[in-house]
Protein backbone atom coordinates (compact mmCIF):
# COMPACT_ATOMS: atom_id res chain seq x y z
CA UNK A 1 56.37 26.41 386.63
CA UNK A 2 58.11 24.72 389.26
CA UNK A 3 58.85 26.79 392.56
CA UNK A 4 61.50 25.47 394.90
CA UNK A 5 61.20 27.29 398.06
CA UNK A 6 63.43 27.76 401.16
CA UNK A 7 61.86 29.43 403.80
CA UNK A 8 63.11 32.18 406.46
CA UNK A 9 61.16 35.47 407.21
CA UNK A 10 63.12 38.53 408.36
CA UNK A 11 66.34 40.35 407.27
CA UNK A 12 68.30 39.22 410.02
CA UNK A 13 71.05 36.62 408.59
CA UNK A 14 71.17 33.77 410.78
CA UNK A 15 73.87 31.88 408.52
CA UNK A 16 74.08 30.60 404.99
CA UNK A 17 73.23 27.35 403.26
CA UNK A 18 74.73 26.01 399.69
CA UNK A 19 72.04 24.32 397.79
CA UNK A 20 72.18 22.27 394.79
CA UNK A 21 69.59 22.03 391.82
CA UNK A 22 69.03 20.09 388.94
CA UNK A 23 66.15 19.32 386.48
CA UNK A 24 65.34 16.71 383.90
CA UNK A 25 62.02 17.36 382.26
CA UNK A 26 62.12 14.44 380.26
CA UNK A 27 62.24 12.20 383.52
CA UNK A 28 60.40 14.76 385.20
CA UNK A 29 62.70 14.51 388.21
CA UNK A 30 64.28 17.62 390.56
CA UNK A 31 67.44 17.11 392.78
CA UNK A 32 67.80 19.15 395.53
CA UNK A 33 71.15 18.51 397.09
CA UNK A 34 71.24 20.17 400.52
CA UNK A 35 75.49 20.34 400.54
CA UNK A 36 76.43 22.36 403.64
CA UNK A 37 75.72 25.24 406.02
CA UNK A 38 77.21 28.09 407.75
CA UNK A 39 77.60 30.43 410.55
CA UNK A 40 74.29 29.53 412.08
CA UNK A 41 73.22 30.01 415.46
CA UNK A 42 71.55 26.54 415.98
CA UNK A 43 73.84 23.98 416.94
CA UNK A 44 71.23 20.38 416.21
CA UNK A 45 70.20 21.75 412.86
CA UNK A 46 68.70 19.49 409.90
CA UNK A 47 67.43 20.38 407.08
CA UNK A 48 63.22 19.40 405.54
CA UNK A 49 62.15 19.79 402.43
CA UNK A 50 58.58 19.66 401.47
CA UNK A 51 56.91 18.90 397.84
CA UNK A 52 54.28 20.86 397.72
CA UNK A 53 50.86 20.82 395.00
CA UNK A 54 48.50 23.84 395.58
CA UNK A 55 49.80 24.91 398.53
CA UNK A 56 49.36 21.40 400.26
CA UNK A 57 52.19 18.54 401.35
CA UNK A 58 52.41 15.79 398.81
CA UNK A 59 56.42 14.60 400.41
CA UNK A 60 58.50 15.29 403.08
CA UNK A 61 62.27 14.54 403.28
CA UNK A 62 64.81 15.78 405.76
CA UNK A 63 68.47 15.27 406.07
CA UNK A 64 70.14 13.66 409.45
CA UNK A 65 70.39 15.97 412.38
CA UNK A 66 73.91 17.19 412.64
CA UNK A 67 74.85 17.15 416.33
CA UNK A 68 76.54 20.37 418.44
CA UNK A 69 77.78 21.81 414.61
CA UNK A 70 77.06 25.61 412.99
CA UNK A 71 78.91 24.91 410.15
CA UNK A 72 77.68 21.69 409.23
CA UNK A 73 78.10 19.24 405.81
CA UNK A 74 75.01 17.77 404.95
CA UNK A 75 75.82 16.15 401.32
CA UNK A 76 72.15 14.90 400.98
CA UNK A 77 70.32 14.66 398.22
CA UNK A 78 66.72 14.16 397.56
CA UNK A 79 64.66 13.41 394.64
CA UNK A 80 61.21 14.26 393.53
CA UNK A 81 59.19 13.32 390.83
CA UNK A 82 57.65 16.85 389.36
CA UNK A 83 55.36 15.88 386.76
CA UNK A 84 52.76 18.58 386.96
CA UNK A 85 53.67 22.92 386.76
CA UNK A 86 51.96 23.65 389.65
CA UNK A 87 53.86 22.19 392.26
CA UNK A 88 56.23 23.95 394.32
CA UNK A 89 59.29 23.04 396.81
CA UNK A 90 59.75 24.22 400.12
CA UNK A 91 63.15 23.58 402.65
CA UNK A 92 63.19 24.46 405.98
CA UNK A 93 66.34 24.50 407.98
CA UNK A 94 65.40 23.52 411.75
CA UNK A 95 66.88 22.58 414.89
CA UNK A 96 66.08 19.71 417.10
CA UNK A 97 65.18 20.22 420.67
CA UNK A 98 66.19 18.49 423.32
CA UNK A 99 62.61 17.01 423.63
CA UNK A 100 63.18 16.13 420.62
CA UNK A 101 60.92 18.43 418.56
CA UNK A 102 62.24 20.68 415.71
CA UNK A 103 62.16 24.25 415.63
CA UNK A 104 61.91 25.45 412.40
CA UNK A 105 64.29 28.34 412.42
CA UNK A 106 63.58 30.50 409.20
CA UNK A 107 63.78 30.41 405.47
CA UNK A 108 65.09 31.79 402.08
CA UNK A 109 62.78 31.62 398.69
CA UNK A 110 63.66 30.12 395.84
CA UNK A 111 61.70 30.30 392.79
CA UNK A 112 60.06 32.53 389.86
CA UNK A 113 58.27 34.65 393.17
CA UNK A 114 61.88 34.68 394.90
CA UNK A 115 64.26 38.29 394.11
CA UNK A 116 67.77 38.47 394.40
CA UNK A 117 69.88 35.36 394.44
CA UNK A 118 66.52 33.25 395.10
CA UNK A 119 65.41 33.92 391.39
CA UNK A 120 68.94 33.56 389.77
CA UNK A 121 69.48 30.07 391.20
CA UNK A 122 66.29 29.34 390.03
CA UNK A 123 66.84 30.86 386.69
CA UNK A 124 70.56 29.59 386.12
CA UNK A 125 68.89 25.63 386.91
CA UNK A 126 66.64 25.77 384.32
CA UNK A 127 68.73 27.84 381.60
CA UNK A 128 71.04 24.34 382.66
CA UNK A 129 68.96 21.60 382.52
CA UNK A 130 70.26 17.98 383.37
CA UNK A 131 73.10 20.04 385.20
CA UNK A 132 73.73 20.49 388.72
CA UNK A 133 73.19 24.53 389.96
CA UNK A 134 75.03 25.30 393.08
CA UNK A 135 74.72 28.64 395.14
CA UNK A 136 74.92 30.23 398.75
CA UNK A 137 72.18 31.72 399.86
CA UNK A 138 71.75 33.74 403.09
CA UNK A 139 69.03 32.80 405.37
CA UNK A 140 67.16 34.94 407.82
CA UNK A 141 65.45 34.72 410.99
CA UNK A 142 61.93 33.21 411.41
CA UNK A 143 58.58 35.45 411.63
CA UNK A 144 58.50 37.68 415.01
CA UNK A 145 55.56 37.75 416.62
CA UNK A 146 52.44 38.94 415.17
CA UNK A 147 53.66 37.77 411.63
CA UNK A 148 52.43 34.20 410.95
CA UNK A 149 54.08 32.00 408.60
CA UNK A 150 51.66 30.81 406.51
CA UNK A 151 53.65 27.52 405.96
CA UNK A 152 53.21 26.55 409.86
CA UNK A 153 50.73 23.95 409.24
CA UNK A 154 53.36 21.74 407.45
CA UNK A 155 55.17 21.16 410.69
């Protein structure tokens, strides 16, 4: 299976983001459309996503930074070929500093390991393959202190 992941940590909402999925296992190809964002509390965000085998980076993409905006529109899409069951997706919404690093701010899962809303995107994308999924999801703060995120090495 394929696991698209979206990553935040606590149960603190920090805003919401609307995602878009699609499949098509004959081309072997997943769209994520990052659409648009609300009510955060990070004014530079951007969003990253990460194709990941085994744990491990095989792509990065990100969308443009979206200056001085909480409710930003992103309208990006980004394409990966998925050819193999074990690899997995993960997004990261982040904010860029004024040194310009990025602070990864939190994430929201998205996959067959995901609950709630996480799993029924995930479900509803491939019950409608070749068709666009859309849904808000609520994100959440980042890991306090003393609870690593065991994604930090992908940075």
């Amino acid at each position: 299976c394929i696991t698209f992941f979206f990553f935040f940590n606590n149960i603190d909402t920090v805003g919401e983001i609307l995602i878009s999925l699609s499949y098509l296992p004959t081309a072997e190809r997943l769209t994520v459309v990052v659409v648009k964002a609300k009510n955060l509390i990070w004014t530079d965000p951007f969003v990253k996503v990460y194709l990941l085998q085994d744990g491990r980076k095989i792509s990065k993409k990100k969308t443009a930074v979206k200056r001085d905006d909480t409710n930003p529109v992103f309208n990006e899409a980004m394409i990966f070929s998925v050819p193999a069951i074990d690899l997995s997706l993960r997004v990261t919404v982040a904010e860029s500093g004024e040194d310009g690093h990025a602070d990864n701010t939190g994430h929201v899962l998205i996959g067959p390991a995901a609950s709630g809303m996480g799993i029924t995107h995930w479900n509803q994308m491939l019950a409608t393959l070749r068709k666009p999924v859309s849904m808000w999801l609520n994100h959440h703060l980042k890991a306090k202190c003393g609870h690593p995120n065991p994604f930090s090495q992908l940075n």
